[in-house]
Protein backbone atom coordinates (compact mmCIF):
# COMPACT_ATOMS: atom_id res chain seq x y z
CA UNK A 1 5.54 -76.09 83.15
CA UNK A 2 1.71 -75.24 83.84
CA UNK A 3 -0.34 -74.87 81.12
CA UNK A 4 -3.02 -72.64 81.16
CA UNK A 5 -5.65 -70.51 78.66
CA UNK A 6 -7.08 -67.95 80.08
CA UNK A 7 -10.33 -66.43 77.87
CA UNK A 8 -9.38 -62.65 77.28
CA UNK A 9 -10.03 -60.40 79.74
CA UNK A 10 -13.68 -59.18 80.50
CA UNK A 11 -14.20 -56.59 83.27
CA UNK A 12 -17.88 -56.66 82.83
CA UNK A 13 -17.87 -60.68 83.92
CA UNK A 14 -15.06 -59.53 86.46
CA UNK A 15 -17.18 -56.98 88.42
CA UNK A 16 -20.30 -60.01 88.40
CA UNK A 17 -18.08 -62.48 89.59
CA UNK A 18 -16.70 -60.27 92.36
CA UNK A 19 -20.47 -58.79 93.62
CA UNK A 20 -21.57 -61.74 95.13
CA UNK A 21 -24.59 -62.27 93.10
CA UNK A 22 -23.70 -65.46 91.47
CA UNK A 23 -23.18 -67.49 95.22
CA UNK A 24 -26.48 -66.65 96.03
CA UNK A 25 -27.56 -68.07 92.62
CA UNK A 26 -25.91 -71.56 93.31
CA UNK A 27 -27.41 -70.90 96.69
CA UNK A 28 -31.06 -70.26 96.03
CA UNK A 29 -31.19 -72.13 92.67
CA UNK A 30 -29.60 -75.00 94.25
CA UNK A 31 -27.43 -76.41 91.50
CA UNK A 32 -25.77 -75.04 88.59
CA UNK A 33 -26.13 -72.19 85.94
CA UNK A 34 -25.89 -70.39 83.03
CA UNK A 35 -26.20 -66.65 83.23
CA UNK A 36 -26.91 -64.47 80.04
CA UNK A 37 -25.81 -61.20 79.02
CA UNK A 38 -28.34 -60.37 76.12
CA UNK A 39 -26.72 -56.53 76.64
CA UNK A 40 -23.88 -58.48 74.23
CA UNK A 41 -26.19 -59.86 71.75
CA UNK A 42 -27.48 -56.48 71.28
CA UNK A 43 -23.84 -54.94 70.55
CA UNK A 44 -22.76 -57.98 68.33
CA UNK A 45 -25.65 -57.58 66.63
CA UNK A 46 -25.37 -53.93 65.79
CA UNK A 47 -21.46 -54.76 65.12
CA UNK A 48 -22.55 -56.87 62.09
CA UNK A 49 -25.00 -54.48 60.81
CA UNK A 50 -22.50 -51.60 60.54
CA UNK A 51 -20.41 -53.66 58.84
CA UNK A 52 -22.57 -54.13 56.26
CA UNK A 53 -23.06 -50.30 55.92
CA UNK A 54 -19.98 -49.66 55.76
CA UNK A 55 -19.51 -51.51 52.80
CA UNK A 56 -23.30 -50.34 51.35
CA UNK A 57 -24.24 -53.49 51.29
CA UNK A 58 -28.27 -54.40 51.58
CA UNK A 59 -28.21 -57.09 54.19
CA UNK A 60 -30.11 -59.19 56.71
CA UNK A 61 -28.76 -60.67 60.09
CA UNK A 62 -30.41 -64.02 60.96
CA UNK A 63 -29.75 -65.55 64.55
CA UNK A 64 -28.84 -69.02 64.02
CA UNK A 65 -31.44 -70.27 67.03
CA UNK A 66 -29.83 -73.83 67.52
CA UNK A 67 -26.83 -72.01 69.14
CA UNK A 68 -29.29 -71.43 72.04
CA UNK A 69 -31.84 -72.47 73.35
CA UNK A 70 -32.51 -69.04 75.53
CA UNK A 71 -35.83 -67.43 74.58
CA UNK A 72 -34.41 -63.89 75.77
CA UNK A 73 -31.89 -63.72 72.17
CA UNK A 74 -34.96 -64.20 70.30
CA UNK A 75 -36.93 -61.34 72.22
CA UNK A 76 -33.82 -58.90 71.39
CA UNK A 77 -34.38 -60.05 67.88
CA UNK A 78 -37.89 -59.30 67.57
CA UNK A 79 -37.17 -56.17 69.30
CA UNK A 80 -34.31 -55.24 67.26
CA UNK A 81 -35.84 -56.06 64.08
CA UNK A 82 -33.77 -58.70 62.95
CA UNK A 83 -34.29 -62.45 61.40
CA UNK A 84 -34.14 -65.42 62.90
CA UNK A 85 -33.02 -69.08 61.56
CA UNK A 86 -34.89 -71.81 62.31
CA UNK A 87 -34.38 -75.63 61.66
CA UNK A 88 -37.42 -77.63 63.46
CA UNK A 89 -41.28 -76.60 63.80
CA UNK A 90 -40.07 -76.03 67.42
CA UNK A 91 -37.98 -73.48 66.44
CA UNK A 92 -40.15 -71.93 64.19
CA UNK A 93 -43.18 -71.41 66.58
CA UNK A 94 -40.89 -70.08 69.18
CA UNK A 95 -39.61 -67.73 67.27
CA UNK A 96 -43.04 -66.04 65.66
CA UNK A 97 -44.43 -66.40 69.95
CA UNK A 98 -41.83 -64.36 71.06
CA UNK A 99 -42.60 -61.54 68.15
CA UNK A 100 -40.56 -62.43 65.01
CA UNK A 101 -42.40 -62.05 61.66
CA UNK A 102 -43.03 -64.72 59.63
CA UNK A 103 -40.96 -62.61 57.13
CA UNK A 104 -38.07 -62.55 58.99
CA UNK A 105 -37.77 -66.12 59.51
CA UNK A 106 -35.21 -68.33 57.34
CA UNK A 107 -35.48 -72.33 57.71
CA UNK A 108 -32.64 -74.15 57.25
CA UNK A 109 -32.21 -77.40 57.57
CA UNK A 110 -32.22 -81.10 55.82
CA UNK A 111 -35.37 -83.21 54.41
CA UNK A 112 -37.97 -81.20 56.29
CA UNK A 113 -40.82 -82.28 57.67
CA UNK A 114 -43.79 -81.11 55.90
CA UNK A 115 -45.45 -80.01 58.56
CA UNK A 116 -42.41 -77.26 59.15
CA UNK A 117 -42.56 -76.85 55.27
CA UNK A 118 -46.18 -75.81 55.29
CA UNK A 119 -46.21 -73.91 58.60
CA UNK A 120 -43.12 -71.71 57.01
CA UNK A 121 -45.05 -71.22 53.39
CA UNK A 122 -48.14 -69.94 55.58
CA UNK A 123 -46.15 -67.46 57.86
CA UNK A 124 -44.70 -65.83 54.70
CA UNK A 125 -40.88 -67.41 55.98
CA UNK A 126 -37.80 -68.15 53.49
CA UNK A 127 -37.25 -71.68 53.11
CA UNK A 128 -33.58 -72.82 52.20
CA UNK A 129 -34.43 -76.16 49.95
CA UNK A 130 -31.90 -78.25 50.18
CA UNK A 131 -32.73 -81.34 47.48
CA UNK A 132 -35.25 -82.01 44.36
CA UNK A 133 -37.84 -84.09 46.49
CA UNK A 134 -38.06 -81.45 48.88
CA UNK A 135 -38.74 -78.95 46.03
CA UNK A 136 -41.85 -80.98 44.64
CA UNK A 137 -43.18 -80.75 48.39
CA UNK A 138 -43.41 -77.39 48.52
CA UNK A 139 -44.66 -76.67 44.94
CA UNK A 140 -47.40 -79.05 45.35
CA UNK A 141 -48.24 -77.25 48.84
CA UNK A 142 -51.60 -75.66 47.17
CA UNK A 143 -51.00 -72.68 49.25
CA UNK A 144 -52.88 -69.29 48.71
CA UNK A 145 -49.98 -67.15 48.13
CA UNK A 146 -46.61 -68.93 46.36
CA UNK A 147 -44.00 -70.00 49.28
CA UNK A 148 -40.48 -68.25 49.34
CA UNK A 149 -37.46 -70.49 48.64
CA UNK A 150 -33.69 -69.87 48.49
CA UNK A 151 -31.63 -73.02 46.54
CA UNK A 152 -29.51 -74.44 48.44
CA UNK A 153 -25.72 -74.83 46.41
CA UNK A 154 -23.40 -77.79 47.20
CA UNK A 155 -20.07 -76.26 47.57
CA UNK A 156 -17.88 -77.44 44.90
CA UNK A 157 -14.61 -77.01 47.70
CA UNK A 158 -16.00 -79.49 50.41
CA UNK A 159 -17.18 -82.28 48.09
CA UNK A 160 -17.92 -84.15 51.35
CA UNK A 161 -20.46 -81.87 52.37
CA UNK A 162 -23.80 -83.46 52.49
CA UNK A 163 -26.02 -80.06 51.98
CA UNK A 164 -26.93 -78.51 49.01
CA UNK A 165 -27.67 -79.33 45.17
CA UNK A 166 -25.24 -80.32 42.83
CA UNK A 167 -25.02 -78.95 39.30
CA UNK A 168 -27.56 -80.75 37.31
CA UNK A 169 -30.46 -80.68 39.92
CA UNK A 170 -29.24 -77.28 40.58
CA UNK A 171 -30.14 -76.57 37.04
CA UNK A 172 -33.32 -78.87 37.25
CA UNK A 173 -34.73 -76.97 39.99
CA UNK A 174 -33.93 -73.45 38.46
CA UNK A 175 -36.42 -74.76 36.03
CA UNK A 176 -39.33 -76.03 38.06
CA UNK A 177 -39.17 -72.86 39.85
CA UNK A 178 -39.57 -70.88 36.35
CA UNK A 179 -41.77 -73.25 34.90
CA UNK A 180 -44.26 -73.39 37.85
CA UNK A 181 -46.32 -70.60 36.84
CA UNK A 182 -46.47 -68.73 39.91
CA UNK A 183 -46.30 -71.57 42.53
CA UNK A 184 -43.10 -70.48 43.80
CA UNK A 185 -40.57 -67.52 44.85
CA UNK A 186 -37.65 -68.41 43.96
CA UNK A 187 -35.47 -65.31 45.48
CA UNK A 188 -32.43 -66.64 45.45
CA UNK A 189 -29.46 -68.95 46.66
CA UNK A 190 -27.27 -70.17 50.04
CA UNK A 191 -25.40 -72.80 51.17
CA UNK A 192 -23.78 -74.05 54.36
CA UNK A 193 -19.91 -74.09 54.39
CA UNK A 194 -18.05 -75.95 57.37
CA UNK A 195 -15.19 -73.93 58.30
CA UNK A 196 -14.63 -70.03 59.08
CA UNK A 197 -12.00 -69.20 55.34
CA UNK A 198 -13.15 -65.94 54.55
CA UNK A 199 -11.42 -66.24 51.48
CA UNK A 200 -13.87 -69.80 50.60
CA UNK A 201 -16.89 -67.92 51.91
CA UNK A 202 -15.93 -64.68 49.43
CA UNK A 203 -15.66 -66.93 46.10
CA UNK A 204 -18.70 -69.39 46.80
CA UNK A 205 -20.77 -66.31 47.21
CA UNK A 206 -19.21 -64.66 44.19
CA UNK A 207 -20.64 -67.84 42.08
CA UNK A 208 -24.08 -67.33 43.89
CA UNK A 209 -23.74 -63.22 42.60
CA UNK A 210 -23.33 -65.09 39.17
CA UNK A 211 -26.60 -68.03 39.52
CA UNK A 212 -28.71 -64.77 40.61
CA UNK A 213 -28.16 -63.31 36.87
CA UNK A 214 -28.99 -66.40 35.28
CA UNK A 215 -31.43 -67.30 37.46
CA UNK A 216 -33.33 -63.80 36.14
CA UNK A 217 -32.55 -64.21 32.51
CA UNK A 218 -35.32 -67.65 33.35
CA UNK A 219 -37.79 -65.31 34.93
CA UNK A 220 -36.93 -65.75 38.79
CA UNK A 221 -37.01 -62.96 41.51
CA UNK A 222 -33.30 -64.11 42.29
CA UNK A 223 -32.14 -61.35 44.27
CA UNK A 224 -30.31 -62.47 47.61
CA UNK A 225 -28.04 -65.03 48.37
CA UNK A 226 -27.44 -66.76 51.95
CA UNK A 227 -23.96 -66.98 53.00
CA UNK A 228 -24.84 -68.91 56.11
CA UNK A 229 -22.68 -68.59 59.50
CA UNK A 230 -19.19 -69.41 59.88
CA UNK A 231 -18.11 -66.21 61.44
CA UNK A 232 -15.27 -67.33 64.30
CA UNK A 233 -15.14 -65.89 67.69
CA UNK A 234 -12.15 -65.18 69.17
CA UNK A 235 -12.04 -66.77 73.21
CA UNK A 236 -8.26 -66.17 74.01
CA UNK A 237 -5.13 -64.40 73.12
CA UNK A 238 -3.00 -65.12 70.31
CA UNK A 239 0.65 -65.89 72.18
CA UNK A 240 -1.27 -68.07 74.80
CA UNK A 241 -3.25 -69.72 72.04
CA UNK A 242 -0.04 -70.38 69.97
CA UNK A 243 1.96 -71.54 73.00
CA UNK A 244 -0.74 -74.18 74.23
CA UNK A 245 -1.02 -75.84 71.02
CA UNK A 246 2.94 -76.12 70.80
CA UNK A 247 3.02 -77.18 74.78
CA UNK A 248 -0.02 -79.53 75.39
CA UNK A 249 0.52 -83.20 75.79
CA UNK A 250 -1.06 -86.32 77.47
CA UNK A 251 0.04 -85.24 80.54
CA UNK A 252 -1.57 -82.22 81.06
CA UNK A 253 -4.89 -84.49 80.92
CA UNK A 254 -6.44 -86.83 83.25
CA UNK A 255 -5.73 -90.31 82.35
CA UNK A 256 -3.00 -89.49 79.44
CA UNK A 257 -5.86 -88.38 77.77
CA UNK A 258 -4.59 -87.18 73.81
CA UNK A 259 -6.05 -84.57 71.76
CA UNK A 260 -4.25 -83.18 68.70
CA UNK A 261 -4.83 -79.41 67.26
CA UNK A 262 -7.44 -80.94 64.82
CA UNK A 263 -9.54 -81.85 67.80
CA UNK A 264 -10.08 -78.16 69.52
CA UNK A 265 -11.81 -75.44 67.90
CA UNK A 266 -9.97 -72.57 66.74
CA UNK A 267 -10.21 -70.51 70.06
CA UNK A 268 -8.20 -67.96 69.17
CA UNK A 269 -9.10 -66.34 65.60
CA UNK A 270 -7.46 -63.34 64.34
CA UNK A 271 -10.11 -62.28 62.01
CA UNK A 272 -13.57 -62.89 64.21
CA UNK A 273 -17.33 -61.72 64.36
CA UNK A 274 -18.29 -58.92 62.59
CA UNK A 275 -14.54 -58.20 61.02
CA UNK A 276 -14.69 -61.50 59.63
CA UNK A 277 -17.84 -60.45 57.89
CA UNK A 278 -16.20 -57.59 57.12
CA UNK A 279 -13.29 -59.31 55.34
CA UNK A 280 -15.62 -61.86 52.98
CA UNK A 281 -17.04 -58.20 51.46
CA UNK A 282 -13.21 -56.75 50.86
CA UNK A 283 -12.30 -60.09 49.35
CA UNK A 284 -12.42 -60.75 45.74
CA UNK A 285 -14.07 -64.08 44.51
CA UNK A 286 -11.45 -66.03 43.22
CA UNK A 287 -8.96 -63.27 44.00
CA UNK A 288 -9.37 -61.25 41.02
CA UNK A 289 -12.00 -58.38 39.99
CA UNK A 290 -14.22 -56.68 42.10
CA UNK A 291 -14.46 -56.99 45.71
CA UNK A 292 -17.87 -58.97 46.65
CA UNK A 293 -19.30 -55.54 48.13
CA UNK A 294 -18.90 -54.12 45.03
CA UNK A 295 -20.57 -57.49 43.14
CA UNK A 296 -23.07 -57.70 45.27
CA UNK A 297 -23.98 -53.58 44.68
CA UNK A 298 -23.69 -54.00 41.01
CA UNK A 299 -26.17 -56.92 40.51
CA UNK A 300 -28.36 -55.37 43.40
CA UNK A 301 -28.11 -58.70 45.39
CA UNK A 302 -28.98 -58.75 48.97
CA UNK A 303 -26.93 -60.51 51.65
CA UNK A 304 -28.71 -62.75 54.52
CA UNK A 305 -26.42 -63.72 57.35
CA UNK A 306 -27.05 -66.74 59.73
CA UNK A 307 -24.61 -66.51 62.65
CA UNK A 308 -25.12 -68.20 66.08
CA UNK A 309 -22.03 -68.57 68.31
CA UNK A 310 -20.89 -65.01 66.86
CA UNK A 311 -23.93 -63.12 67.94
CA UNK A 312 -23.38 -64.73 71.36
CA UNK A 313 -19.38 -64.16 72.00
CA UNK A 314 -19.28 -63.02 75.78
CA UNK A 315 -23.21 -63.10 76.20
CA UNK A 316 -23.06 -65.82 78.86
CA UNK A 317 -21.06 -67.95 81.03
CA UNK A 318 -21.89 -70.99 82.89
CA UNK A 319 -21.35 -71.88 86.80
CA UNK A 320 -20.66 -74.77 88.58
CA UNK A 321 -20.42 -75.28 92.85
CA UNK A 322 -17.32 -78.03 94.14
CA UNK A 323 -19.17 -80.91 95.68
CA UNK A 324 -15.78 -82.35 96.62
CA UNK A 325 -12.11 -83.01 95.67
CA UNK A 326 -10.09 -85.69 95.18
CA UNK A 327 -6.24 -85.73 95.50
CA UNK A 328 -4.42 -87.76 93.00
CA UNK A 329 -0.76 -88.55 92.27
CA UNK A 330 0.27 -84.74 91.05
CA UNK A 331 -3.24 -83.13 91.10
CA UNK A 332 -6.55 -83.74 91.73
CA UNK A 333 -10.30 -84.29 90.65
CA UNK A 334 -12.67 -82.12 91.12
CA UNK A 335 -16.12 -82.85 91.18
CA UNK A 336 -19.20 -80.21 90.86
CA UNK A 337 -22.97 -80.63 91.29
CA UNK A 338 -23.53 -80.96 87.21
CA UNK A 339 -22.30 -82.85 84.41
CA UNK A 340 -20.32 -82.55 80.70
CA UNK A 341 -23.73 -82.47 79.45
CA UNK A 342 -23.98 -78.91 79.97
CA UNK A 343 -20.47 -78.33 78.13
CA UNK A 344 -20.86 -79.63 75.03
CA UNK A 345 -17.39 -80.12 73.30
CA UNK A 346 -16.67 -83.02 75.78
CA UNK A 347 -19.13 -85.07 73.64
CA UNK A 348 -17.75 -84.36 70.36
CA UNK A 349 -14.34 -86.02 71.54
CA UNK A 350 -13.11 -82.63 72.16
CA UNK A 351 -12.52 -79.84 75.05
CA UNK A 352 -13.77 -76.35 75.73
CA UNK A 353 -10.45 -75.50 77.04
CA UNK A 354 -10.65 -71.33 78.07
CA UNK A 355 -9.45 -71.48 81.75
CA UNK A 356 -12.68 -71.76 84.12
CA UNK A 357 -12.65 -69.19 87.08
CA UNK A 358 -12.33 -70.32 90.70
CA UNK A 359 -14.05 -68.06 92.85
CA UNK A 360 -13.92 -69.62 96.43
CA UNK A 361 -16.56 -69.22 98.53
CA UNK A 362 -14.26 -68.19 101.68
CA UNK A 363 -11.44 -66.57 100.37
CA UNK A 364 -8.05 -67.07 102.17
CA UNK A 365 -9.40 -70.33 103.97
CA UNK A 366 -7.14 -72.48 104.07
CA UNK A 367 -8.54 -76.46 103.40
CA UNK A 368 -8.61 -78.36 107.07
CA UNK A 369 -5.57 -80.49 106.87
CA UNK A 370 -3.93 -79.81 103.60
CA UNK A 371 -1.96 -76.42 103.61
CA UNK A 372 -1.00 -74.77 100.58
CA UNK A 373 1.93 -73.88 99.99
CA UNK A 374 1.65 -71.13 97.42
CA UNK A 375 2.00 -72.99 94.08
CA UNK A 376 -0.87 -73.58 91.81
CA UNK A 377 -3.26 -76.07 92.40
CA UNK A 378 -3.63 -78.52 89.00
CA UNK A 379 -6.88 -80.72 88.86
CA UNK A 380 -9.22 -81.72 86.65
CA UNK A 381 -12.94 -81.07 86.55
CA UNK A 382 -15.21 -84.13 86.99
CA UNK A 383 -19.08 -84.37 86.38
CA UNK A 384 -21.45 -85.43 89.24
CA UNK A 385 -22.52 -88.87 87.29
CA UNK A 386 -21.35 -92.26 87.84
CA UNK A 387 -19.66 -92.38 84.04
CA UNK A 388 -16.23 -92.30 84.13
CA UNK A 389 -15.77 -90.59 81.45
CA UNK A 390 -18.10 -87.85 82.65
CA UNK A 391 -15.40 -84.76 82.91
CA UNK A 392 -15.96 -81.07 81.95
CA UNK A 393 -12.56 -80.19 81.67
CA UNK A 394 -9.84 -83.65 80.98
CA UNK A 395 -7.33 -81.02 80.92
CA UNK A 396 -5.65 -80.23 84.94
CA UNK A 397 -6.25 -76.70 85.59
CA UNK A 398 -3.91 -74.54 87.59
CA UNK A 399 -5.73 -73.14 90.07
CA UNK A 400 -4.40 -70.90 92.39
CA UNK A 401 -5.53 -72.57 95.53
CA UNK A 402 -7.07 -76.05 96.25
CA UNK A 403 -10.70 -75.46 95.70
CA UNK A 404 -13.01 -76.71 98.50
CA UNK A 405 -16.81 -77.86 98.50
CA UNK A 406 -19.02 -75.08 97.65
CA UNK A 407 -16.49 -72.99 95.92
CA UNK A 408 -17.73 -72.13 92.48
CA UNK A 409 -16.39 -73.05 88.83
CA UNK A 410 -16.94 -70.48 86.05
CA UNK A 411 -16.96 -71.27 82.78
CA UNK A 412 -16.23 -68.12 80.35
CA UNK A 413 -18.22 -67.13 76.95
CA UNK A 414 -19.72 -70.45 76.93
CA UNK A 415 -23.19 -69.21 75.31
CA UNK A 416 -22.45 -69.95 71.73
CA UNK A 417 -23.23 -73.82 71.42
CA UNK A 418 -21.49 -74.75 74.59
CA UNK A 419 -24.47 -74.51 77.36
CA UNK A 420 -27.38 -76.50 76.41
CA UNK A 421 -26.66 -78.09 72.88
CA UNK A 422 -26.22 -81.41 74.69
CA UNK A 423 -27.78 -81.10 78.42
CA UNK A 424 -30.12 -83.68 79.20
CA UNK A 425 -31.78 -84.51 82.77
CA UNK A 426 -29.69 -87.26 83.24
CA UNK A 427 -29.79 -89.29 86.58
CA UNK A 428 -32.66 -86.90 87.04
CA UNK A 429 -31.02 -83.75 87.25
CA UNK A 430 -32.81 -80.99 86.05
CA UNK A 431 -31.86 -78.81 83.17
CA UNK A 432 -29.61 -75.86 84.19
CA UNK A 433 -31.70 -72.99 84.63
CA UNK A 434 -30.46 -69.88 82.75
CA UNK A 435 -30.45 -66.51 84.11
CA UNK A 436 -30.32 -62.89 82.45
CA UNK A 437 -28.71 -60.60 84.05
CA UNK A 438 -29.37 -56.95 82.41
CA UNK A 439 -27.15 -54.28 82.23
CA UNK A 440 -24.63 -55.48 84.35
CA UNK A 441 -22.20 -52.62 84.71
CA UNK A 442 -25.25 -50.29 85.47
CA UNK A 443 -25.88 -50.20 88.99
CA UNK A 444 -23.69 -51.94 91.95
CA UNK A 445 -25.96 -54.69 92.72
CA UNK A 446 -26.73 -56.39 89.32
CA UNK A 447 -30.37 -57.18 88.78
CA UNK A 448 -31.26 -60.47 87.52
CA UNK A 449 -34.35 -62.95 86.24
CA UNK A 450 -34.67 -65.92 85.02
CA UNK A 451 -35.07 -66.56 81.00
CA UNK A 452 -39.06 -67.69 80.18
């Protein structure tokens, strides 16, 4: 039996993919792409927010930047108002040149450099701490005004977790923040939790509700807590989800290739995005008393969000053009003009497995030599380096036809981690180019640019 995944339906990406504009892309651009959708940012952005007024809950988005390199998500954010999250001094200047307020900024992050440290203190930006040695950096700064700091918490249910402070220098630097006469803000608490259990995220942030009071019986302005990102997105259906998981086997890969369920991420989530926010503020911390809404109101603690890949769900795809194909016992290999680089689960031992999109550039051609005789096509998709183990999709694809040289591979809802978290120039290929494509469903021709 085939196997196949196809990402839920989108019939804004349909009506691109069927106007022509993303051949003349691979055409003029001469190799492959990403194209953006920041329209979608804007509406899962907004999504989030009115969650959190629904529950009247005081809250800050932050876009998690490392899910993207694109400067255009960080425009809508200045424009929109919201915060930004920010791990490198990279990051961080990016975001304040493209219009974000210093104030608006959170950096996250491990052991950071002091240079980031000092250029975040100066810009007025929240700085997540994440050990004791990095606390003495920034209280012996010697800044005009005091820097702003959230403590990062070790989570107590992932032990493993190498973020955060444990309980005694939690408690240490609680007191170096109250005894340091003014040198520091100490506003509040966060941590970073692997995973998307709503139920986890509710009662870790109901213990930060509870560090806030104590943390103002010492003196401290402790009056928001970070719950981080961790919000799924939902790529497929649940039945095809389900029945993939139950089907797949080696076979269905190139080279016997074996993954098990723990390998994939958990494309098909029935509790994503914004609803998943929405469900940490209806659950109760350690499923008893008040809801965390209700907590969070009583104490008059603030919630800061950091989500990446679920500010980005359907905001971009990326597109590949068939240099050739190879026929193999059963299927084939297919090769196109970039590499796994540029889809980044391949290099965490994994696979992005929604369905890619043929869409042939002659239509109802049939290949010279090699009829088809109606039944799907399987191959696999194979990177245009000399590694062997360079594929973008192990997994043979059913394609409805045999694709041909310059037919073109789309990749859905790749823009949350997927496009450029890994792409390097190697064998001196350049970068993928990324381009933004407003308002797609507005007009007949869509109008595009390309992201500076």
């Amino acid at each position: 039996m085939v196997l196949t995944l196809p990402a839920h339906p989108d019939h804004v990406t349909d009506r691109l993919h069927t106007s022509g504009l993303l051949a003349e892309l691979a055409h003029g651009l001469g190799g492959p792409f990403h194209y953006l959708l920041p329209d979608r940012f804007d509406s899962n952005l907004a999504a989030f927010r009115t969650v959190l007024d629904d529950a009247g809950v005081e809250g800050r988005v932050h876009y998690a930047k490392k899910a993207n390199k694109a400067r255009v998500f960080i425009d809508r954010c200045a424009t929109a108002g919201a915060g930004v999250d920010v791990a490198s001094l990279g990051e961080l200047r990016e975001a304040l040149g493209h219009g974000v307020r210093g104030e608006d900024l959170v950096v996250t992050g491990p052991a950071k450099a002091e240079s980031l440290l000092r250029v975040a203190a100066q810009q007025g930006a929240l700085i997540a701490v994440d050990a004791l040695d990095e606390l003495d950096r920034v209280l012996t700064l010697g800044l005009p005004r005091p820097p702003r700091v959230l403590l990062r918490v070790h989570p107590a249910a992932q032990p493993n977790s190498r973020f955060g402070l444990g309980e005694e220098d939690l408690d240490e630097a609680m007191r170096s923040c109250a005894e340091a006469d003014g040198q520091v803000r100490m506003e509040g608490f966060g941590f970073h939790l692997s995973g998307y259990d709503v139920q986890q995220r509710a009662d870790l942030a109901g213990e930060l509700v509870e560090l806030c009071l104590e943390a103002r019986v010492l003196g401290l302005q402790a009056d928001r807590i970070s719950i981080g990102g961790g919000f799924a997105v939902d790529y497929v259906p649940a039945d095809a989800w389900t029945r993939f998981l139950d089907r797949q086997h080696p076979g269905d890969y190139h080279a016997g290739k074996e993954f098990t369920a723990g390998d994939f991420y958990p494309y098909h989530s029935p509790v994503a995005g914004a609803e998943a926010l929405r469900g940490v503020l209806a659950a109760r911390p350690a499923r008893s008393g008040p809801t965390l809404a209700e907590r969070l109101r009583e104490a008059a603690v603030m919630l800061l969000l950091e989500p990446g890949r679920a500010l980005l769900d359907r905001a971009g795809a990326s597109v590949f053009t068939v240099q050739g194909v190879k026929d193999r016992e059963g299927y084939g290999i297919v090769t196109v003009d970039g590499t796994s680089l540029s889809l980044s689960e391949q290099w965490f031992n994994s696979e992005y497995l929604p369905d890619p999109r043929l869409l042939p550039a002659h239509p109802g051609r049939p290949h010279p030599g090699r009829p088809h005789d109606g039944a799907p096509y399987r191959a696999s998709i194979a990177g245009a380096s000399c590694l062997d183990s360079d594929l973008l999709t192990w997994r043979k694809i059913a394609f409805p036809s045999r694709p041909q040289a310059g037919d073109l591979l789309v990749y859905p809802n790749t823009a949350g981690y997927q496009m450029d978290s890994n792409e390097s120039p190697f064998h001196e290929l350049p970068l993928p180019p990324k381009v933004v494509i407003d308002h797609p469903g507005a007009a007949a021709r869509p109008r595009w640019r390309l992201d500076h």
